[in-house]
Protein backbone atom coordinates (compact mmCIF):
# COMPACT_ATOMS: atom_id res chain seq x y z
CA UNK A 1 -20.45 34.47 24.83
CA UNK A 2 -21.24 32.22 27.88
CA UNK A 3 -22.15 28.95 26.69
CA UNK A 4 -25.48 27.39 27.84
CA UNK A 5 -25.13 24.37 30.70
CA UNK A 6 -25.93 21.02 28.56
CA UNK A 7 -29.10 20.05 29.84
CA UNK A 8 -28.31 16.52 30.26
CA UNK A 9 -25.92 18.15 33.05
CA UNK A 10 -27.72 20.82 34.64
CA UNK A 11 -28.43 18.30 37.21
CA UNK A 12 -24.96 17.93 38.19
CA UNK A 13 -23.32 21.20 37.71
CA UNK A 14 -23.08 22.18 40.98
CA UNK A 15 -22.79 19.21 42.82
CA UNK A 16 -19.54 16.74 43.49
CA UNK A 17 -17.84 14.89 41.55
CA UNK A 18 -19.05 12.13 43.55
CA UNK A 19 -22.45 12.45 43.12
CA UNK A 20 -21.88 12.63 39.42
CA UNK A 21 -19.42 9.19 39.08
CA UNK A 22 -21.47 7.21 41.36
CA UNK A 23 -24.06 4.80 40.41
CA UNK A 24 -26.63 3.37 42.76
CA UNK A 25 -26.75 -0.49 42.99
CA UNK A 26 -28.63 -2.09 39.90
CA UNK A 27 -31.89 -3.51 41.31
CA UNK A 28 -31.81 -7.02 40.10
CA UNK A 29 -33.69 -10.28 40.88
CA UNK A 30 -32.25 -14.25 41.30
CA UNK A 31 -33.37 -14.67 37.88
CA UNK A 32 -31.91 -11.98 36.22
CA UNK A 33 -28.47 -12.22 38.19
CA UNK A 34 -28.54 -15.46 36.71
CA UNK A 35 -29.18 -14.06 33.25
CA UNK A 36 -26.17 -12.11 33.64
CA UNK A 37 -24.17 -15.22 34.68
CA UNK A 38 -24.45 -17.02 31.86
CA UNK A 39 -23.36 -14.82 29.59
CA UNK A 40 -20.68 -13.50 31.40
CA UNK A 41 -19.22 -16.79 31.66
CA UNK A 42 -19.51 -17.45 28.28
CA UNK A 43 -17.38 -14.06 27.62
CA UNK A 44 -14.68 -15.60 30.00
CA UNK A 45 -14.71 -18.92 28.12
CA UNK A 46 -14.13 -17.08 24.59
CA UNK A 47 -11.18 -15.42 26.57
CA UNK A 48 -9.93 -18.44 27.81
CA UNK A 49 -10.46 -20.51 25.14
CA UNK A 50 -8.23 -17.74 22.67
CA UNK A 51 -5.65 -16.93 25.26
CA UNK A 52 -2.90 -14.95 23.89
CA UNK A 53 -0.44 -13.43 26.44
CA UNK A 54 2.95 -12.53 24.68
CA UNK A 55 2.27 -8.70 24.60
CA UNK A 56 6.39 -8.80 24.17
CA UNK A 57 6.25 -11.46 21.97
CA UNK A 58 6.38 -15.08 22.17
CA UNK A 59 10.37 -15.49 23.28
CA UNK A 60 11.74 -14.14 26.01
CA UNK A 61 11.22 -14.20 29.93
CA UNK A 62 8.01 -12.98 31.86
CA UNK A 63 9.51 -14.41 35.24
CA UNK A 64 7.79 -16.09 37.15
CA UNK A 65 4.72 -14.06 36.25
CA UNK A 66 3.92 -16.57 32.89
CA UNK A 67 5.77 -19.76 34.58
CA UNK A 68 2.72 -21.90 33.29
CA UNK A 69 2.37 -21.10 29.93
CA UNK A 70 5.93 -21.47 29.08
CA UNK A 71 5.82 -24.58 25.91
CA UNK A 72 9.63 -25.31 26.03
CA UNK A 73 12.85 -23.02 24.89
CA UNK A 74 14.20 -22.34 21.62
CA UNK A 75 17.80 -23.39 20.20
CA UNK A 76 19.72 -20.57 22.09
CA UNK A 77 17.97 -21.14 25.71
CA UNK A 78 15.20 -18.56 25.34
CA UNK A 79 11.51 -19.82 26.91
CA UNK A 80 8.98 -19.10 24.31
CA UNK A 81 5.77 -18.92 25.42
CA UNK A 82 2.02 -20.08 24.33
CA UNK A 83 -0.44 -18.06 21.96
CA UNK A 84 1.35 -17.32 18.86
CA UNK A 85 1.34 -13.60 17.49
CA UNK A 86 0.32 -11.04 20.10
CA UNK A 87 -3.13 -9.47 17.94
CA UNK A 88 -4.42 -7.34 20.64
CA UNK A 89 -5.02 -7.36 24.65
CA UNK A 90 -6.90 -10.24 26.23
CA UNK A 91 -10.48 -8.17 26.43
CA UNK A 92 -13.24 -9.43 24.66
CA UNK A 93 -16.39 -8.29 24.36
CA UNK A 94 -19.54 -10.10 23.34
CA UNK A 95 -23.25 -8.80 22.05
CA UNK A 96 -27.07 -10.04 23.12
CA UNK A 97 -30.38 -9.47 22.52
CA UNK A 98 -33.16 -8.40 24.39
CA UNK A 99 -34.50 -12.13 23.96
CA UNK A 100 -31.10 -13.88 24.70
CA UNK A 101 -30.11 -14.82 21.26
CA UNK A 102 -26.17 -13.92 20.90
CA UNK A 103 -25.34 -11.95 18.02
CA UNK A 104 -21.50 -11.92 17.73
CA UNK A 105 -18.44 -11.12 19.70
CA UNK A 106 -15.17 -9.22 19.32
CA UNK A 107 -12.00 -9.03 20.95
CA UNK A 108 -9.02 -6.13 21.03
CA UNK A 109 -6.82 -5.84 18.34
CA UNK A 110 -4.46 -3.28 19.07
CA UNK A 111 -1.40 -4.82 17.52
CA UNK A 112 -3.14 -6.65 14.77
CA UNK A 113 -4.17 -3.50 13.61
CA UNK A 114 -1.09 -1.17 14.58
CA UNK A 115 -3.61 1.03 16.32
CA UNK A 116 -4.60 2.25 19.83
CA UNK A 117 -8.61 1.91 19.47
CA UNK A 118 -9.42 -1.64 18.40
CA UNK A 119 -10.78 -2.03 21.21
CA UNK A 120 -13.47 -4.86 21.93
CA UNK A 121 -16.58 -2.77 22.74
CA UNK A 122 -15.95 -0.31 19.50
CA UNK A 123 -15.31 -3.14 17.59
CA UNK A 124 -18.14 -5.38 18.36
CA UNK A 125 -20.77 -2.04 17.84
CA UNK A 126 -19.53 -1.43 14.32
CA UNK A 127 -19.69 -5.11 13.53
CA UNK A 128 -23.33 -5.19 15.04
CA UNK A 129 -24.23 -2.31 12.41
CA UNK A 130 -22.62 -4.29 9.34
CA UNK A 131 -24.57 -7.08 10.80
CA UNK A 132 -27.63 -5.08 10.24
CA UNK A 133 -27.04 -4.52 6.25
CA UNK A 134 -25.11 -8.12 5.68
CA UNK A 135 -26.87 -10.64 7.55
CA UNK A 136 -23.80 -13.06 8.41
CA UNK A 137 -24.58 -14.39 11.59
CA UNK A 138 -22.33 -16.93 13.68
CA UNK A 139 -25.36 -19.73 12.52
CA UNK A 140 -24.55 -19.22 9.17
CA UNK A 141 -21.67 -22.01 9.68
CA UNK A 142 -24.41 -24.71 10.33
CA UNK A 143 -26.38 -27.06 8.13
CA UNK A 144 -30.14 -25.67 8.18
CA UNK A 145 -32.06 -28.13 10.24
CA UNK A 146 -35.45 -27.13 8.28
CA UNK A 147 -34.27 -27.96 4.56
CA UNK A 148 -33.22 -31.33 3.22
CA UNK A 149 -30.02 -32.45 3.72
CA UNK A 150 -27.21 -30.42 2.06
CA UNK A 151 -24.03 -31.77 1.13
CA UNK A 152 -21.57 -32.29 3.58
CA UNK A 153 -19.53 -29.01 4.88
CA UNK A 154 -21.97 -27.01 2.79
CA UNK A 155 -22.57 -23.55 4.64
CA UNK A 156 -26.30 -22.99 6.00
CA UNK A 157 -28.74 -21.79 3.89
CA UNK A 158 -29.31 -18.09 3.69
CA UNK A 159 -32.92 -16.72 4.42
CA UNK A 160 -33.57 -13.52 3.05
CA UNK A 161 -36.68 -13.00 5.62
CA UNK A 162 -34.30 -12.80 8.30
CA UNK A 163 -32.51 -9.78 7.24
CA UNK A 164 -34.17 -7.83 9.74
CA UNK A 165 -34.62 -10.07 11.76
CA UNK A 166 -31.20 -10.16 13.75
CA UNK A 167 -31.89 -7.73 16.91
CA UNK A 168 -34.80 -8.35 19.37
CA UNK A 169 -36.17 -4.85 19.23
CA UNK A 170 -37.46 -5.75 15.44
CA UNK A 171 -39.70 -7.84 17.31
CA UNK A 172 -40.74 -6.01 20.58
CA UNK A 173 -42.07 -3.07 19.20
CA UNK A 174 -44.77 -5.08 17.93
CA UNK A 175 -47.36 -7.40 20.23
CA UNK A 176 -45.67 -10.35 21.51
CA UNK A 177 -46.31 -13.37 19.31
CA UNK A 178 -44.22 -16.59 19.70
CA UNK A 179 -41.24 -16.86 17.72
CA UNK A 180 -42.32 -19.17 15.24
CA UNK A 181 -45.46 -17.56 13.93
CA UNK A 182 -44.07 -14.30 14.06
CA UNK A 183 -40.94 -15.92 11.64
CA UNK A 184 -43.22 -17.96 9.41
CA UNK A 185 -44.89 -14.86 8.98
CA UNK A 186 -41.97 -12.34 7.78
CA UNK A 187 -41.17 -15.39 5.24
CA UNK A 188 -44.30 -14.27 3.24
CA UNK A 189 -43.86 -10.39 4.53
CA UNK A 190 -40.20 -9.01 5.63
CA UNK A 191 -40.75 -6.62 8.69
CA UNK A 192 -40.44 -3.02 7.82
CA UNK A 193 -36.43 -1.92 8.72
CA UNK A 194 -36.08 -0.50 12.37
CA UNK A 195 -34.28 2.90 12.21
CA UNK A 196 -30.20 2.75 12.69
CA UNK A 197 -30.60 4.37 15.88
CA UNK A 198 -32.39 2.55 17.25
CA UNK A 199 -31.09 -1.20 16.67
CA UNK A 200 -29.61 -1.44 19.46
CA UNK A 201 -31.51 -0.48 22.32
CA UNK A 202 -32.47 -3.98 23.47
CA UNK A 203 -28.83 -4.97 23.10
CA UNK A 204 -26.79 -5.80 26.34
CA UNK A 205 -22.55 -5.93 25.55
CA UNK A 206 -20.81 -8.30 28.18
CA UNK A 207 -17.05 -6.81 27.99
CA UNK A 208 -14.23 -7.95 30.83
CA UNK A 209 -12.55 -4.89 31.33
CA UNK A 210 -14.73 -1.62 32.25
CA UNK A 211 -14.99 0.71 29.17
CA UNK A 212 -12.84 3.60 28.35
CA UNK A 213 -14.26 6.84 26.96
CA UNK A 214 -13.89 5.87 23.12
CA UNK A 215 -16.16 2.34 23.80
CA UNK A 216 -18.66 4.43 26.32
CA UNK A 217 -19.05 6.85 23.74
CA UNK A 218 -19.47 4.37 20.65
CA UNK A 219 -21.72 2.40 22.73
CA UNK A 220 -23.96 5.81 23.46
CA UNK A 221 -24.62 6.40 19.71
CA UNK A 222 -25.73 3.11 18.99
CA UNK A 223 -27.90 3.50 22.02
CA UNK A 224 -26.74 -0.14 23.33
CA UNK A 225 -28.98 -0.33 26.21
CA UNK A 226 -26.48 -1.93 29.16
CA UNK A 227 -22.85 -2.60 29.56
CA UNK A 228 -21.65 -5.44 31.66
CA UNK A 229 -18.58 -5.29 33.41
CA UNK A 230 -16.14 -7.93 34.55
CA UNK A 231 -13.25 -5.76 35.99
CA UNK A 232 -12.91 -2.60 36.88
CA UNK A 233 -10.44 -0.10 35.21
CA UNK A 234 -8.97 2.37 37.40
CA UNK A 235 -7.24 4.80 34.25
CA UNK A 236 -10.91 5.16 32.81
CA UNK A 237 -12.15 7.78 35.48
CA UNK A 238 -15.55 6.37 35.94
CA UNK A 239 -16.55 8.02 32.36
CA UNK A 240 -19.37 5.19 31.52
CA UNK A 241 -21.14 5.50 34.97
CA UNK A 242 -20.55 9.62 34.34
CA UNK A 243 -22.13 9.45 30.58
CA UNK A 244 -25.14 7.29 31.75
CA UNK A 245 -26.15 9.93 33.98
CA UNK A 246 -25.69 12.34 31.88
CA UNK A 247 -27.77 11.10 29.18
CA UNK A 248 -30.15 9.11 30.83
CA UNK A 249 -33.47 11.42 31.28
CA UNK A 250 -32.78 12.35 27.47
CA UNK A 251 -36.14 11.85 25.60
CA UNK A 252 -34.78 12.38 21.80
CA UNK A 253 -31.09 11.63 20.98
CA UNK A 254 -28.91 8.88 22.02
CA UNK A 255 -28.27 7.00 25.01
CA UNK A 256 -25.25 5.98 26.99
CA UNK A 257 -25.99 2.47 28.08
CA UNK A 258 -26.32 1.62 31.65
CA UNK A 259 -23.32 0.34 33.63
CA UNK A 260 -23.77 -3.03 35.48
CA UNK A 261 -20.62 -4.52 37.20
CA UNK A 262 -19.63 -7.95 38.02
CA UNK A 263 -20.73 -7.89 41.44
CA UNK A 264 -24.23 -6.25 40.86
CA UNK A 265 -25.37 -9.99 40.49
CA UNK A 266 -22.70 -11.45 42.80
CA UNK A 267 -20.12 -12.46 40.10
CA UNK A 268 -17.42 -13.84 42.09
CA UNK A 269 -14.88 -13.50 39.34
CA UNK A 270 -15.23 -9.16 39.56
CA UNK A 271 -13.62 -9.94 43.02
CA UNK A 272 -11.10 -11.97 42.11
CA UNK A 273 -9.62 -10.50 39.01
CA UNK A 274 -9.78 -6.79 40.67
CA UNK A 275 -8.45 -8.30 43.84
CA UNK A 276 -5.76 -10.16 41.64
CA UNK A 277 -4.81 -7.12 39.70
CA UNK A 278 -3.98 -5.07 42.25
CA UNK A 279 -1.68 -7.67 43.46
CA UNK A 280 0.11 -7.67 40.51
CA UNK A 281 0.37 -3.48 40.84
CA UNK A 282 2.14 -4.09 44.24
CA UNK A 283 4.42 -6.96 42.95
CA UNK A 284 5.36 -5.55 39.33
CA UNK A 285 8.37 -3.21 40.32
CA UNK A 286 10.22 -5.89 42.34
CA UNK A 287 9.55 -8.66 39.88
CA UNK A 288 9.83 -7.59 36.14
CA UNK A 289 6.99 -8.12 33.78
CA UNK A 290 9.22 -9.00 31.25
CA UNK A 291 13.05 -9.65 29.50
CA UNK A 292 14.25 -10.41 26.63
CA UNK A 293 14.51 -9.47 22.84
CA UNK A 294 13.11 -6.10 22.17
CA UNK A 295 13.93 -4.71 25.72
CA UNK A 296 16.51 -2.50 26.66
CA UNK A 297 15.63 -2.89 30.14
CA UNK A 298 13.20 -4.56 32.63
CA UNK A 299 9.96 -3.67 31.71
CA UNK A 300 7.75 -2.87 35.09
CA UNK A 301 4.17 -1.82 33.57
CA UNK A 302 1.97 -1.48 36.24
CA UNK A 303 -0.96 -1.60 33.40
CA UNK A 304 -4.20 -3.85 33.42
CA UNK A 305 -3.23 -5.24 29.38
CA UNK A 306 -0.10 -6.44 31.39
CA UNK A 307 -2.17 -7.90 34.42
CA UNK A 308 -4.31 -9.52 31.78
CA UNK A 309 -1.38 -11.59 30.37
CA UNK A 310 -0.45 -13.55 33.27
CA UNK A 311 -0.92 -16.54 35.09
CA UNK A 312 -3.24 -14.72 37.88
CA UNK A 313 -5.49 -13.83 35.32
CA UNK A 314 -5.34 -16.99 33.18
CA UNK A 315 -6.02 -19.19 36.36
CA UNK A 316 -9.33 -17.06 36.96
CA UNK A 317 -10.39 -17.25 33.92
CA UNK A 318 -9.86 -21.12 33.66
CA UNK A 319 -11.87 -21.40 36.70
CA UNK A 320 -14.79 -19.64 35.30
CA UNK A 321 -14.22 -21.76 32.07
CA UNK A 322 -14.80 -24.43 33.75
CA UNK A 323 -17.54 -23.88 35.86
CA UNK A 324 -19.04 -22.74 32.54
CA UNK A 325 -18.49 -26.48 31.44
CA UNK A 326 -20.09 -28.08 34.18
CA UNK A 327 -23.47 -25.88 34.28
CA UNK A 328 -25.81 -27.62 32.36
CA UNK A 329 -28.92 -26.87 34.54
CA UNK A 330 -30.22 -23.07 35.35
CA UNK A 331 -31.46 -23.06 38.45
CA UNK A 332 -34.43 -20.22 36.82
CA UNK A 333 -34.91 -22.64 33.83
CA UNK A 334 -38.06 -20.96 32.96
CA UNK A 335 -37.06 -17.24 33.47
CA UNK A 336 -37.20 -15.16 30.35
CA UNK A 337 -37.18 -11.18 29.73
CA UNK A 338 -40.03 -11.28 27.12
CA UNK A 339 -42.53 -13.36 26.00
CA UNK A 340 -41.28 -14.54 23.33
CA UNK A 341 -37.72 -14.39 24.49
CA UNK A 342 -35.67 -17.78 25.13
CA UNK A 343 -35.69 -18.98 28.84
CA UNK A 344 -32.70 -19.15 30.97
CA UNK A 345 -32.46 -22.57 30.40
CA UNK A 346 -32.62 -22.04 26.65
CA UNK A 347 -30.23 -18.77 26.85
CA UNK A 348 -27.58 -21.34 28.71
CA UNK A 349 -27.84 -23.79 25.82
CA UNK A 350 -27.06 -21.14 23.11
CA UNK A 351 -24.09 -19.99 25.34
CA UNK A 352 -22.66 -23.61 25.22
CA UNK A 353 -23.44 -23.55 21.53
CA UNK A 354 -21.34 -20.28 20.94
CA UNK A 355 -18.84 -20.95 22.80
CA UNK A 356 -18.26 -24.50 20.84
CA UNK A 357 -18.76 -22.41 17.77
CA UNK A 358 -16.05 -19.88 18.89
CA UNK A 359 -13.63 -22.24 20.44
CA UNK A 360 -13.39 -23.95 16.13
CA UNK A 361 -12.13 -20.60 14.63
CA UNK A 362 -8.62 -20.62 13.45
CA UNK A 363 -7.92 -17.24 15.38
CA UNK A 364 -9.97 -14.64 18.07
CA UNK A 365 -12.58 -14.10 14.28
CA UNK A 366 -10.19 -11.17 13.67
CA UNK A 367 -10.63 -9.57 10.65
CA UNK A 368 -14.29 -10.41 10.80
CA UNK A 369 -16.04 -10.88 7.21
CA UNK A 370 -17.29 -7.70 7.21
């Protein structure tokens, strides 16, 4: 029996692969490119701030490839090397709302877990869902502002109104109100719960390594509506630009979300770390990645995990942690995506504010509480 064409690729079936993998440029404006900023800086301040490059462990030699985060050298001569443990590959991935507000973020955890898909994108989308039964939101750690003092260290109160209240699309299919009367509401009347599969669909995920097929396809049934890039990656065959399209025009069903990279809103940090990694490519085989305990030989991986480990990488992503430091002004300060969204002047103060928050945990929030 000759199976039927899947209608979401009828469109493509005869055409190239080309046409298929390509995406046209993302229309966006000053104001929205500076959206995207923000938040993708943030992402590359959580990286930097929980830097952990010893994919071969903490003692050994990575050449000249890790010369700057060596700490000292052990009794017998051997360099160790800062970040502790190796838990999982430097790619993080973080989660916001169609007003701004940042939900959570998540990073890989390959090794933590002994498994191959921890990744960051899969694991932040079935953390979002938790989020949506257990409201335990990153906030939770501060002292309510709007009840009387609590003792000190005490955790902030919990409000049962704001259950559902944790994704922006609770609030947009309804007419736009302003925050605060549409919360002092929902404490006399919680809002009716917004179907599972459709949580997410005013959700944008910031993630610094282009998705693989696993992430792209987790991130289509929870209908996340875009994925921001920071990197490319070449072994993932275009498969989130290729699932877009293919799902796009769907009226019923879920939804791949759309692919925006780095330089769609002239990132300068897409450039560097793709231009970066391919350096490393070209360099790897003459200049071992790594030697030492648990190596028979040289290893030589030509891999992006390995790319992400080392001092090219680290030095970009200082740079864009600090630039994230200095900003303190949006130059769209009154920008926002809804009415009764936050600003990007307000969206840039709760991405200082998470990143603070992030930068106190003990470890990259792996396990998270639920």
């Amino acid at each position: 029996m000759k199976r039927p064409i899947p209608k979401g690729l009828k469109k493509f079936w005869n055409g190239s692969v080309k046409d298929f993998a390509e995406l046209e440029k993302t229309q966006l404006s000053s104001a929205e490119q500076e959206r995207h900023r923000i938040f993708s800086l943030l992402l590359m301040g959580i990286l930097c701030a929980k830097w952990n490059g010893n994919k071969h462990g903490e003692v050994g030699s990575y050449g000249s490839w890790r010369a700057q985060q060596v700490m000292g050298k052990s009794d017998d001569g051997q360099l160790i090397y800062r970040g502790g443990s190796y838990l999982g590959h430097n790619i993080a991935a973080l989660a916001v709302d169609g007003e701004g507000r940042v939900i959570d973020f998540e990073f890989n955890h390959n090794d933590l877990f002994d498994s191959t898909v921890e990744h960051a994108e899969s694991r932040l989308v079935r953390r979002l869902f938790a989020l949506n039964q257990i409201y335990d939101p990153w906030l939770a750690l501060d002292r309510d502002q709007s009840t009387p003092p609590a003792p000190e260290g005490a955790l902030r109160a919990r409000r049962e109104y704001s259950r559902r209240n944790l994704f922006a699309t609770n609030i947009s299919e309804q007419p736009r109100k302003a925050r605060e009367q549409l919360e002092e509401e929902r404490m006399l009347t919680p809002s009716a719960p917004v179907p599972y599969a459709s949580i997410l669909n005013d959700v944008t995920i910031y993630t610094s390594l282009e998705s693989c097929a696993q992430c792209s396809g987790i991130m289509c049934l929870g209908s996340v509506k875009d994925i921001v890039y920071l990197q490319w990656d070449q072994g993932q065959f275009l498969v989130g630009n290729m699932m877009w399209k293919a799902t796009t025009e769907q009226k019923f069903g879920f939804t791949a979300p759309r692919p925006i990279r780095g330089d769609e809103f002239k990132f300068s940090y897409f450039g560097k770390l793709n231009q970066a990694c391919r350096q490393y490519e070209k360099e790897v085989e003459a200049r071992p990645f790594y030697e030492g305990p648990g190596a028979a030989k040289p290893v030589k991986s030509k891999g992006v995990t390995s790319f992400l480990c080392t001092d090219l990488a680290w030095n970009i992503y200082r740079e864009a942690a600090g630039e994230f430091k200095a900003w303190t002004k949006a130059k769209f300060p009154d920008h926002k995506p809804t009415d009764s969204g936050f600003t990007n002047q307000q969206a840039l103060v709760e991405a200082h504010d998470f990143l603070r928050w992030v930068s106190e945990l003990d470890s990259r929030g792996a396990p998270h509480r639920v």
